[in-house]
PDB file of N, CA and C in Angstrom:
ATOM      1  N   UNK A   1       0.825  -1.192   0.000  1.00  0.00           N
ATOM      2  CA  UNK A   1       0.000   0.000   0.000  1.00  0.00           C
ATOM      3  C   UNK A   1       0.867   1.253   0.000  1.00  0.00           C
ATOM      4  N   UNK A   2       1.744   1.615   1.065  1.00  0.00           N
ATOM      5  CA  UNK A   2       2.322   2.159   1.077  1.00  0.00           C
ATOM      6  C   UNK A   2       3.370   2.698  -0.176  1.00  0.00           C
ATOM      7  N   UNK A   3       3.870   1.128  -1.099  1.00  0.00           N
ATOM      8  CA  UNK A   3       4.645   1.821  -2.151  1.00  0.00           C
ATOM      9  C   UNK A   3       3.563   1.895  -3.234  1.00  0.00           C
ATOM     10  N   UNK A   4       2.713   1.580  -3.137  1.00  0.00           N
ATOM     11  CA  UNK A   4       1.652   2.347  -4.335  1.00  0.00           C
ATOM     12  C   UNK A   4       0.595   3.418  -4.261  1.00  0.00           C
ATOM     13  N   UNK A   5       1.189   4.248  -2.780  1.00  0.00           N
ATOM     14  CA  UNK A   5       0.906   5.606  -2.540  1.00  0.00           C
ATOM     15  C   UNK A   5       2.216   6.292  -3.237  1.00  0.00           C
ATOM     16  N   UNK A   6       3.327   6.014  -3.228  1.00  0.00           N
ATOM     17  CA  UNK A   6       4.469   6.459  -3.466  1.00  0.00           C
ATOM     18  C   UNK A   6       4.762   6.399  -4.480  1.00  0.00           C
ATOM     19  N   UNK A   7       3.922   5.851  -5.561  1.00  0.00           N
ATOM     20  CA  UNK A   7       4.508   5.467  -6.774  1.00  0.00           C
ATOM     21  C   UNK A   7       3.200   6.499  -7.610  1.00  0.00           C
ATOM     22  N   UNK A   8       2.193   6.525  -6.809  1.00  0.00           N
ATOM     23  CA  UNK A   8       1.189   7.591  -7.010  1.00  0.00           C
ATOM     24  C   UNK A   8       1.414   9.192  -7.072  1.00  0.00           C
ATOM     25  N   UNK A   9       2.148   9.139  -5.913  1.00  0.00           N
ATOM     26  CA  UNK A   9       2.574  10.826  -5.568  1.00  0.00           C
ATOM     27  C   UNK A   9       3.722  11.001  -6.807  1.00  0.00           C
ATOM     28  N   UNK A  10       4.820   9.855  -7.103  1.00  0.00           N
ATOM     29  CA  UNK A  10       5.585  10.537  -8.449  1.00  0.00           C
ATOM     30  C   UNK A  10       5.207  10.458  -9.834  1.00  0.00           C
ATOM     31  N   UNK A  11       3.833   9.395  -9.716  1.00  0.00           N
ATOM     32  CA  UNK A  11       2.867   9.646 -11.120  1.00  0.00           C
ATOM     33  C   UNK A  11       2.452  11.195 -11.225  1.00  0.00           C
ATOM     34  N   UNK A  12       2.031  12.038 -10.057  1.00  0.00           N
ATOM     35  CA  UNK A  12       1.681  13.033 -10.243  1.00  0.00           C
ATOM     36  C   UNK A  12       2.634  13.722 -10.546  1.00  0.00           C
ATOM     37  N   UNK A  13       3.563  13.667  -9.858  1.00  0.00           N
ATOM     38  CA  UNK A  13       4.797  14.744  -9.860  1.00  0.00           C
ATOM     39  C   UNK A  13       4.944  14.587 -11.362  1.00  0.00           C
ATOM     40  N   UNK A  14       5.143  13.801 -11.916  1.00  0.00           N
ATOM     41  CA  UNK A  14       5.649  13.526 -13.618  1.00  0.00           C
ATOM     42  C   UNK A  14       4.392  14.117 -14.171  1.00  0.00           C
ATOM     43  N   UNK A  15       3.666  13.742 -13.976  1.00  0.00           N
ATOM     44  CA  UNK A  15       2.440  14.126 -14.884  1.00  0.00           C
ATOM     45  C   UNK A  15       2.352  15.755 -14.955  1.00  0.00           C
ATOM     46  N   UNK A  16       2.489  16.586 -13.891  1.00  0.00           N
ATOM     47  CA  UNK A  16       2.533  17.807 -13.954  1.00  0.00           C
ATOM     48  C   UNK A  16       3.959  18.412 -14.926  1.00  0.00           C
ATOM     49  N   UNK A  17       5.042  17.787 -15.067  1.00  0.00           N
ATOM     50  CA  UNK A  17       5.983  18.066 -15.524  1.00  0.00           C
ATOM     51  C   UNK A  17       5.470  17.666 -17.041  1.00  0.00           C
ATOM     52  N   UNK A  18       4.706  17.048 -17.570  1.00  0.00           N
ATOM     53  CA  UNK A  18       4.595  16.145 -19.049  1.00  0.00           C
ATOM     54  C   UNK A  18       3.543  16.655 -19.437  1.00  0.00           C
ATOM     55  N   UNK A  19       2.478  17.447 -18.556  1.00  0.00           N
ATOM     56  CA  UNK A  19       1.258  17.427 -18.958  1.00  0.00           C
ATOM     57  C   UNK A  19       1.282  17.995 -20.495  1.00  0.00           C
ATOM     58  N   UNK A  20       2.177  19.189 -20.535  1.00  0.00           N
ATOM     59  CA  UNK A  20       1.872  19.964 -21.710  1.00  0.00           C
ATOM     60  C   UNK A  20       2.086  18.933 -23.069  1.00  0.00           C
ATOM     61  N   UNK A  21       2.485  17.913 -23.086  1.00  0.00           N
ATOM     62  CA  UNK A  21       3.285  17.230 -23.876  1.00  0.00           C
ATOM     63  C   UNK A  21       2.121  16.130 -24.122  1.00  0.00           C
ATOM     64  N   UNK A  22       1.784  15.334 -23.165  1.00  0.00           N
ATOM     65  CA  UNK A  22       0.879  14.686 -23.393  1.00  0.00           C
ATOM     66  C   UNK A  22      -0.649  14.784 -24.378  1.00  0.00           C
ATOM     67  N   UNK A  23      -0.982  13.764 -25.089  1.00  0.00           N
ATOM     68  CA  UNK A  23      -2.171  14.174 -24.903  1.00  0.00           C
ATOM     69  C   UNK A  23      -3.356  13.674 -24.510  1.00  0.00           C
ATOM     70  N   UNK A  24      -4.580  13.920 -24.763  1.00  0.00           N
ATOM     71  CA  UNK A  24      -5.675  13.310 -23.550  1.00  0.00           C
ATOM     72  C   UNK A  24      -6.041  12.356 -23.762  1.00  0.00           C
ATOM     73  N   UNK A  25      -5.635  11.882 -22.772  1.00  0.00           N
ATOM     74  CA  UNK A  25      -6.265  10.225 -22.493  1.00  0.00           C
ATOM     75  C   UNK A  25      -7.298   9.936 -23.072  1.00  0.00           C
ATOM     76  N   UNK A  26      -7.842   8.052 -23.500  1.00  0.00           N
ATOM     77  CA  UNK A  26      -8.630   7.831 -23.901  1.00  0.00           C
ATOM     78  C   UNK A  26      -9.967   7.252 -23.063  1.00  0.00           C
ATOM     79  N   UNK A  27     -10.987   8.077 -23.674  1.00  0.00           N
ATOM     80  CA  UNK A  27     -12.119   7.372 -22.811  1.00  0.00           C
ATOM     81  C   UNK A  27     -12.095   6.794 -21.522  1.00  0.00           C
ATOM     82  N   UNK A  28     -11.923   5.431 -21.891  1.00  0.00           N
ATOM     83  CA  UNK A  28     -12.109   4.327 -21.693  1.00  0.00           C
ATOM     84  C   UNK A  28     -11.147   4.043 -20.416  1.00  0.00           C
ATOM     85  N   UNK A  29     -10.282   4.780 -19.977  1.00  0.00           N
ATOM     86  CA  UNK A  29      -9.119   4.938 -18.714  1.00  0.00           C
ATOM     87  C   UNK A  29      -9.614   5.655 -17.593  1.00  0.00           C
ATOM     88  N   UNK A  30      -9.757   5.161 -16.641  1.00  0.00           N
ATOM     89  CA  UNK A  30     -10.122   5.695 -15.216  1.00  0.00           C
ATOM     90  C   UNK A  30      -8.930   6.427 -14.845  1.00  0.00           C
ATOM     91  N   UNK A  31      -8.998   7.607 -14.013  1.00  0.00           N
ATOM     92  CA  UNK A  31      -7.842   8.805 -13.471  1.00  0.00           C
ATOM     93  C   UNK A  31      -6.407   8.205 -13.301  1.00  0.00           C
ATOM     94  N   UNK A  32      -6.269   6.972 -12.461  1.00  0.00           N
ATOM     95  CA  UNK A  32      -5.171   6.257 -12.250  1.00  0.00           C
ATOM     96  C   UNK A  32      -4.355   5.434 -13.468  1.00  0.00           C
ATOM     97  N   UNK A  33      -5.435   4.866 -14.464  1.00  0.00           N
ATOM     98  CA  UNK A  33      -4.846   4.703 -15.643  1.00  0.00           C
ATOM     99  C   UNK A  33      -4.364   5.873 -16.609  1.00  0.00           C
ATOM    100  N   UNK A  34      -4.811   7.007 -16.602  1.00  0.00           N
ATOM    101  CA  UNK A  34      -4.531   7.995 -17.037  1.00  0.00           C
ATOM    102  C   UNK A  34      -3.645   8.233 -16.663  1.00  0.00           C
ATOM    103  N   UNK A  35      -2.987   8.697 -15.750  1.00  0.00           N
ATOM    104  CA  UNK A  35      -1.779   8.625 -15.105  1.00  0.00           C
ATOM    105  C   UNK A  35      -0.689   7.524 -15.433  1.00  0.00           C
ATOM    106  N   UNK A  36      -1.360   6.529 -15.814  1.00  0.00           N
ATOM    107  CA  UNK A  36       0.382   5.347 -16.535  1.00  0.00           C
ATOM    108  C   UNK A  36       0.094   5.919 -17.755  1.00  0.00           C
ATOM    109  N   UNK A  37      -0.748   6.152 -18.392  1.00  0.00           N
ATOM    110  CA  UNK A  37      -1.035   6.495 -19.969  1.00  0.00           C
ATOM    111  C   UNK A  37       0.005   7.864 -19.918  1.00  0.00           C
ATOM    112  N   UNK A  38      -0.256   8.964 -19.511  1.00  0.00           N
ATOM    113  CA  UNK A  38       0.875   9.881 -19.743  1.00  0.00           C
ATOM    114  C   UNK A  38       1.997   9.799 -19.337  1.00  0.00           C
ATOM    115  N   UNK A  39       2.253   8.717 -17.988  1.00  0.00           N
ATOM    116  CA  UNK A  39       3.704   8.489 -18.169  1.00  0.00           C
ATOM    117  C   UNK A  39       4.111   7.603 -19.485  1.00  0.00           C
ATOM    118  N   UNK A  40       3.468   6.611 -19.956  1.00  0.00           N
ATOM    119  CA  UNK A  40       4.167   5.968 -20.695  1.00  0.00           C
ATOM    120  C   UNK A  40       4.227   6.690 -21.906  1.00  0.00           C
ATOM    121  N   UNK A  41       3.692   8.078 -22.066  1.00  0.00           N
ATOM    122  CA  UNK A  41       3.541   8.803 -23.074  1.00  0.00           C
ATOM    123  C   UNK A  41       5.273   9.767 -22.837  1.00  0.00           C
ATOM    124  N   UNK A  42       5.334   9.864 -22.178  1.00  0.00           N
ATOM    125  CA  UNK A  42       6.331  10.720 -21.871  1.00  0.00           C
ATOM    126  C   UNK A  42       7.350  10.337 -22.349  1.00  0.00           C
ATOM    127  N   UNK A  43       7.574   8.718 -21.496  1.00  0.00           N
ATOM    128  CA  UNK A  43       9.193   7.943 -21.680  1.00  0.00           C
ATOM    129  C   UNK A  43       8.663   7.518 -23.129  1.00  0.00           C
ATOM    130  N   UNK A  44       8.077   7.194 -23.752  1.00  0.00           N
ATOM    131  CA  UNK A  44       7.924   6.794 -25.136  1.00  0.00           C
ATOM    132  C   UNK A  44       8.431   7.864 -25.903  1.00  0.00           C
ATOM    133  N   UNK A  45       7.940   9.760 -25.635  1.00  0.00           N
ATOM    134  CA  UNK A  45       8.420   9.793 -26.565  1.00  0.00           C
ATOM    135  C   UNK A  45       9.791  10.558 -26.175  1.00  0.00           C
ATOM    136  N   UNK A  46      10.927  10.466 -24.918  1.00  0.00           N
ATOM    137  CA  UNK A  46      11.791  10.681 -24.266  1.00  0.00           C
ATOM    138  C   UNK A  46      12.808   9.394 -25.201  1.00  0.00           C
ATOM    139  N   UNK A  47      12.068   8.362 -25.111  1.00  0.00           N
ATOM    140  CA  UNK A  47      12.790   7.392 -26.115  1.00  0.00           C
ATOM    141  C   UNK A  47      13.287   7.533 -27.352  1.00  0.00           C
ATOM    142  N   UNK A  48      11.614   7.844 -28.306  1.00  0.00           N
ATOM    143  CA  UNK A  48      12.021   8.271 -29.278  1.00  0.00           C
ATOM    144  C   UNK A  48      12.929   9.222 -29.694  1.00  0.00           C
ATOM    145  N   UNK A  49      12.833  10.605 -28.656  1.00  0.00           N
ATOM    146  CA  UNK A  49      14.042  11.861 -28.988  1.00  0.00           C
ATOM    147  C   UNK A  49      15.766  11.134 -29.317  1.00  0.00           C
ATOM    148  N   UNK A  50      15.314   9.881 -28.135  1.00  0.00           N
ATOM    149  CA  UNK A  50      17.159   9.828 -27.707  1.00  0.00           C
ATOM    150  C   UNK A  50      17.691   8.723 -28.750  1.00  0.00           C
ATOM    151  N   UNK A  51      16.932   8.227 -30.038  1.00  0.00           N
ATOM    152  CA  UNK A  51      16.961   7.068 -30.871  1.00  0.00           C
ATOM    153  C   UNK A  51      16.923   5.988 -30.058  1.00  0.00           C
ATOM    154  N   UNK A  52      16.200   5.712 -29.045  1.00  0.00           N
ATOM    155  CA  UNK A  52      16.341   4.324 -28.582  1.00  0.00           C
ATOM    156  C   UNK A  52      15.305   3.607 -29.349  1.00  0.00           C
ATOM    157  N   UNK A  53      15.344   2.104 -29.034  1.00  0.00           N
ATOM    158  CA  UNK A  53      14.276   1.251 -29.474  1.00  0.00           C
ATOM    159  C   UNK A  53      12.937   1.495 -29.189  1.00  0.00           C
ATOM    160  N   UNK A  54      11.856   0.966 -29.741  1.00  0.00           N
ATOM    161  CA  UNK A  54      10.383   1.018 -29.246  1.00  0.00           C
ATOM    162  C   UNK A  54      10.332  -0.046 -28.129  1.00  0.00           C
ATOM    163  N   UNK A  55      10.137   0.051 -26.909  1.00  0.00           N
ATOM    164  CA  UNK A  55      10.342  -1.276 -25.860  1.00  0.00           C
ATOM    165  C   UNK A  55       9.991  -0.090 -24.700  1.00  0.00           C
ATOM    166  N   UNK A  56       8.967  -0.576 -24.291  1.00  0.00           N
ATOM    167  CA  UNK A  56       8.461   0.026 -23.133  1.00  0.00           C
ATOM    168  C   UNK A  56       8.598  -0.526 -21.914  1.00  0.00           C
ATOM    169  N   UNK A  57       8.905  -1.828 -22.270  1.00  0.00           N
ATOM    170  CA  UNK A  57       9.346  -3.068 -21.207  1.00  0.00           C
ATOM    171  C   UNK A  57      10.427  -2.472 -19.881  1.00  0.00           C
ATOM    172  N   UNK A  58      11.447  -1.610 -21.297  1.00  0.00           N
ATOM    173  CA  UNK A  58      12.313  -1.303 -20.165  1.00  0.00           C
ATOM    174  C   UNK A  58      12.454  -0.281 -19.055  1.00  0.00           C
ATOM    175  N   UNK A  59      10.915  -0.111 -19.303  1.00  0.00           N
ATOM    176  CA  UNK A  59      10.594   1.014 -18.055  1.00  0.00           C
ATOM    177  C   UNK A  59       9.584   0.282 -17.041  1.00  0.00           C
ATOM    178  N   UNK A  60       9.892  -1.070 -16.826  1.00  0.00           N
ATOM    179  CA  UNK A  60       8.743  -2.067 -16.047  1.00  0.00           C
ATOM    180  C   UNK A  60       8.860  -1.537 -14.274  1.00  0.00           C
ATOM    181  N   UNK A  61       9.698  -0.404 -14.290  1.00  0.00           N
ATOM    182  CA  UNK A  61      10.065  -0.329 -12.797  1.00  0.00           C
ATOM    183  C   UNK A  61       8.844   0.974 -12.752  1.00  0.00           C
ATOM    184  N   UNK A  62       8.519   1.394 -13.632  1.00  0.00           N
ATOM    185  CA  UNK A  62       7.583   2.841 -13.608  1.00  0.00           C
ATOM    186  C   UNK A  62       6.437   2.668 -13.553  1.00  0.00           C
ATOM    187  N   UNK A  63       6.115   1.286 -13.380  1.00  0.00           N
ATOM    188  CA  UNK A  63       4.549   1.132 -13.890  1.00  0.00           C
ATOM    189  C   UNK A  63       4.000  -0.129 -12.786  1.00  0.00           C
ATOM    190  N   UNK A  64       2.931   0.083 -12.218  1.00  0.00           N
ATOM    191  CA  UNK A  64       2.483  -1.004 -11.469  1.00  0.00           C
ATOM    192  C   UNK A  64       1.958  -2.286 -12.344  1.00  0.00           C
ATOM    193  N   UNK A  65       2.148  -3.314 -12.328  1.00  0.00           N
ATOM    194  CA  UNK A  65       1.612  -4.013 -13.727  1.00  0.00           C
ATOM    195  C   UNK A  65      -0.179  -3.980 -13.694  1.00  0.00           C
ATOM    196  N   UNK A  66      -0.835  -3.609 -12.559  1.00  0.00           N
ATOM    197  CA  UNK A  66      -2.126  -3.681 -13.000  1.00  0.00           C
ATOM    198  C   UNK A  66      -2.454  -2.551 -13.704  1.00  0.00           C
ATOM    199  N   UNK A  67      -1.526  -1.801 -14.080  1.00  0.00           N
ATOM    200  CA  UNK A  67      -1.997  -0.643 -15.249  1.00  0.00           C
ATOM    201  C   UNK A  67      -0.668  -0.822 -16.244  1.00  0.00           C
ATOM    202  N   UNK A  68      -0.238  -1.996 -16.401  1.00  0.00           N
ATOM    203  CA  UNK A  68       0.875  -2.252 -18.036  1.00  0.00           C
ATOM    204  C   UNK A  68       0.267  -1.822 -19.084  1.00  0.00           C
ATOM    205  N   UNK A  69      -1.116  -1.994 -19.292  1.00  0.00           N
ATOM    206  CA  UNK A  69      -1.851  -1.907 -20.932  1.00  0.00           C
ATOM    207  C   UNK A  69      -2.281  -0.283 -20.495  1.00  0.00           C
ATOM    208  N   UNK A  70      -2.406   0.378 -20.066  1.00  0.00           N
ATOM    209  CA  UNK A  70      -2.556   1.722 -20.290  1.00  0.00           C
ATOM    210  C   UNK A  70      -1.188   2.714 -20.454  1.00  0.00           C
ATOM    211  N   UNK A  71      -0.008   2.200 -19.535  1.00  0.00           N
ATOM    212  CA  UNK A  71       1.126   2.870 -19.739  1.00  0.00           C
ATOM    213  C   UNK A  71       1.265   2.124 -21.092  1.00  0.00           C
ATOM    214  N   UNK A  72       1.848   1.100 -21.647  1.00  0.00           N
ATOM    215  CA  UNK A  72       2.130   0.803 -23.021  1.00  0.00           C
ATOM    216  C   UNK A  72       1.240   1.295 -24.315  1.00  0.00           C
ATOM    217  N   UNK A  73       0.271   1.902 -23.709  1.00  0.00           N
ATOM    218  CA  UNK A  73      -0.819   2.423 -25.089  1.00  0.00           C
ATOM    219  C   UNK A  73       0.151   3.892 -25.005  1.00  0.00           C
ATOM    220  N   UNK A  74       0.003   4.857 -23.913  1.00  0.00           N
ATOM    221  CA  UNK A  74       0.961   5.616 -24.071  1.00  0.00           C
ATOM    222  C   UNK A  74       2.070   5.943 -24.329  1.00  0.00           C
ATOM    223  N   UNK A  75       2.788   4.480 -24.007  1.00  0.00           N
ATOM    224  CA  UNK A  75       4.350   4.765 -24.384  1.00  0.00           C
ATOM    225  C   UNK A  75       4.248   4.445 -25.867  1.00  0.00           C
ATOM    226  N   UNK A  76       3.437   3.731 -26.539  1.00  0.00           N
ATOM    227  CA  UNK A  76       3.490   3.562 -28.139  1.00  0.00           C
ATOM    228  C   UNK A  76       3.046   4.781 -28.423  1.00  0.00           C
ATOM    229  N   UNK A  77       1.904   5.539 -28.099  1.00  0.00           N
ATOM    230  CA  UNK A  77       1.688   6.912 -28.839  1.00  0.00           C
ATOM    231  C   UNK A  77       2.809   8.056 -29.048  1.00  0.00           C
ATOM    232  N   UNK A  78       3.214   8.347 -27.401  1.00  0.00           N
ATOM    233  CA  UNK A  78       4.686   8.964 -27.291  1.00  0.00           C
ATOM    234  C   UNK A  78       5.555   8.654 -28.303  1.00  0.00           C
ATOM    235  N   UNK A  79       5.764   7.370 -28.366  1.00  0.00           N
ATOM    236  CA  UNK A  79       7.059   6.986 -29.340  1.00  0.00           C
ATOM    237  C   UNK A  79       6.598   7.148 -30.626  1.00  0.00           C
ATOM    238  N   UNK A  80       5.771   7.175 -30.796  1.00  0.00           N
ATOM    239  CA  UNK A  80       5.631   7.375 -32.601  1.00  0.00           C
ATOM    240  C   UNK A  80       5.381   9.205 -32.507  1.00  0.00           C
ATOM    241  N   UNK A  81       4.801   9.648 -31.363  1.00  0.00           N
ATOM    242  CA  UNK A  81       4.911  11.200 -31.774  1.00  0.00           C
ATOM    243  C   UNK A  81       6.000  11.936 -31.758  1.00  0.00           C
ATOM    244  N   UNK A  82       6.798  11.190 -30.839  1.00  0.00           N
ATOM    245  CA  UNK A  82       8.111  11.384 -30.274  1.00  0.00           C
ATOM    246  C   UNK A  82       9.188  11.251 -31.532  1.00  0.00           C
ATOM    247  N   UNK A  83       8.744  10.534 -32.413  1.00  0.00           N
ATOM    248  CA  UNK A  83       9.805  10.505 -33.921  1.00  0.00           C
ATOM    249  C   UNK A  83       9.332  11.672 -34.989  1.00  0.00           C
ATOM    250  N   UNK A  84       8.102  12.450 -34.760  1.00  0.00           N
ATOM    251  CA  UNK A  84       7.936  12.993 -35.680  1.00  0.00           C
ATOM    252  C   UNK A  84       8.931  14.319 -35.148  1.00  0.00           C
ATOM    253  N   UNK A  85       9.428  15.069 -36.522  1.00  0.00           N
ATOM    254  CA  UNK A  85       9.891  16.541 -36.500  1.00  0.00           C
ATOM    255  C   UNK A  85       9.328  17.946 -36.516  1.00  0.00           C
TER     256      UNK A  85
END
């Protein structure tokens, strides 16, 4: 409980730092999934800037796995927006 208050409070912290960057969540994501959705939006497209691979995997420490499929929808959007110029 405790580390998924803590992992909550730096979802926010990031999210306020990304917000402008992000964009809005889909539907279908409750507040807390929204929150892995713009992080994985972030490092996706933090990835893309730095030429790394598409692999969201390797951010498995950022994400609680009961929200994997909402951060990975984001980190694929990120990364493909994240390649455009």
């Amino acid at each position: 409980m405790k580390k998924t208050l803590l992992a909550l409070a730096f979802a926010g912290s990031l999210l306020a730092v990304s917000a402008q960057a992000a964009p809005t969540c889909p539907a279908d994501l409750d507040k807390t999934a929204c929150v892995y959705f713009k992080e994985g939006y972030a490092a996706g497209q933090d990835d893309a800037k730095a030429g790394m691979k598409n692999a969201y995997e390797r951010h498995e420490d950022s994400y609680d796995s009961r929200f994997e499929t909402a951060f990975a929808k984001g980190y694929e959007q990120g990364f493909k927006d994240g390649q455009k110029k």
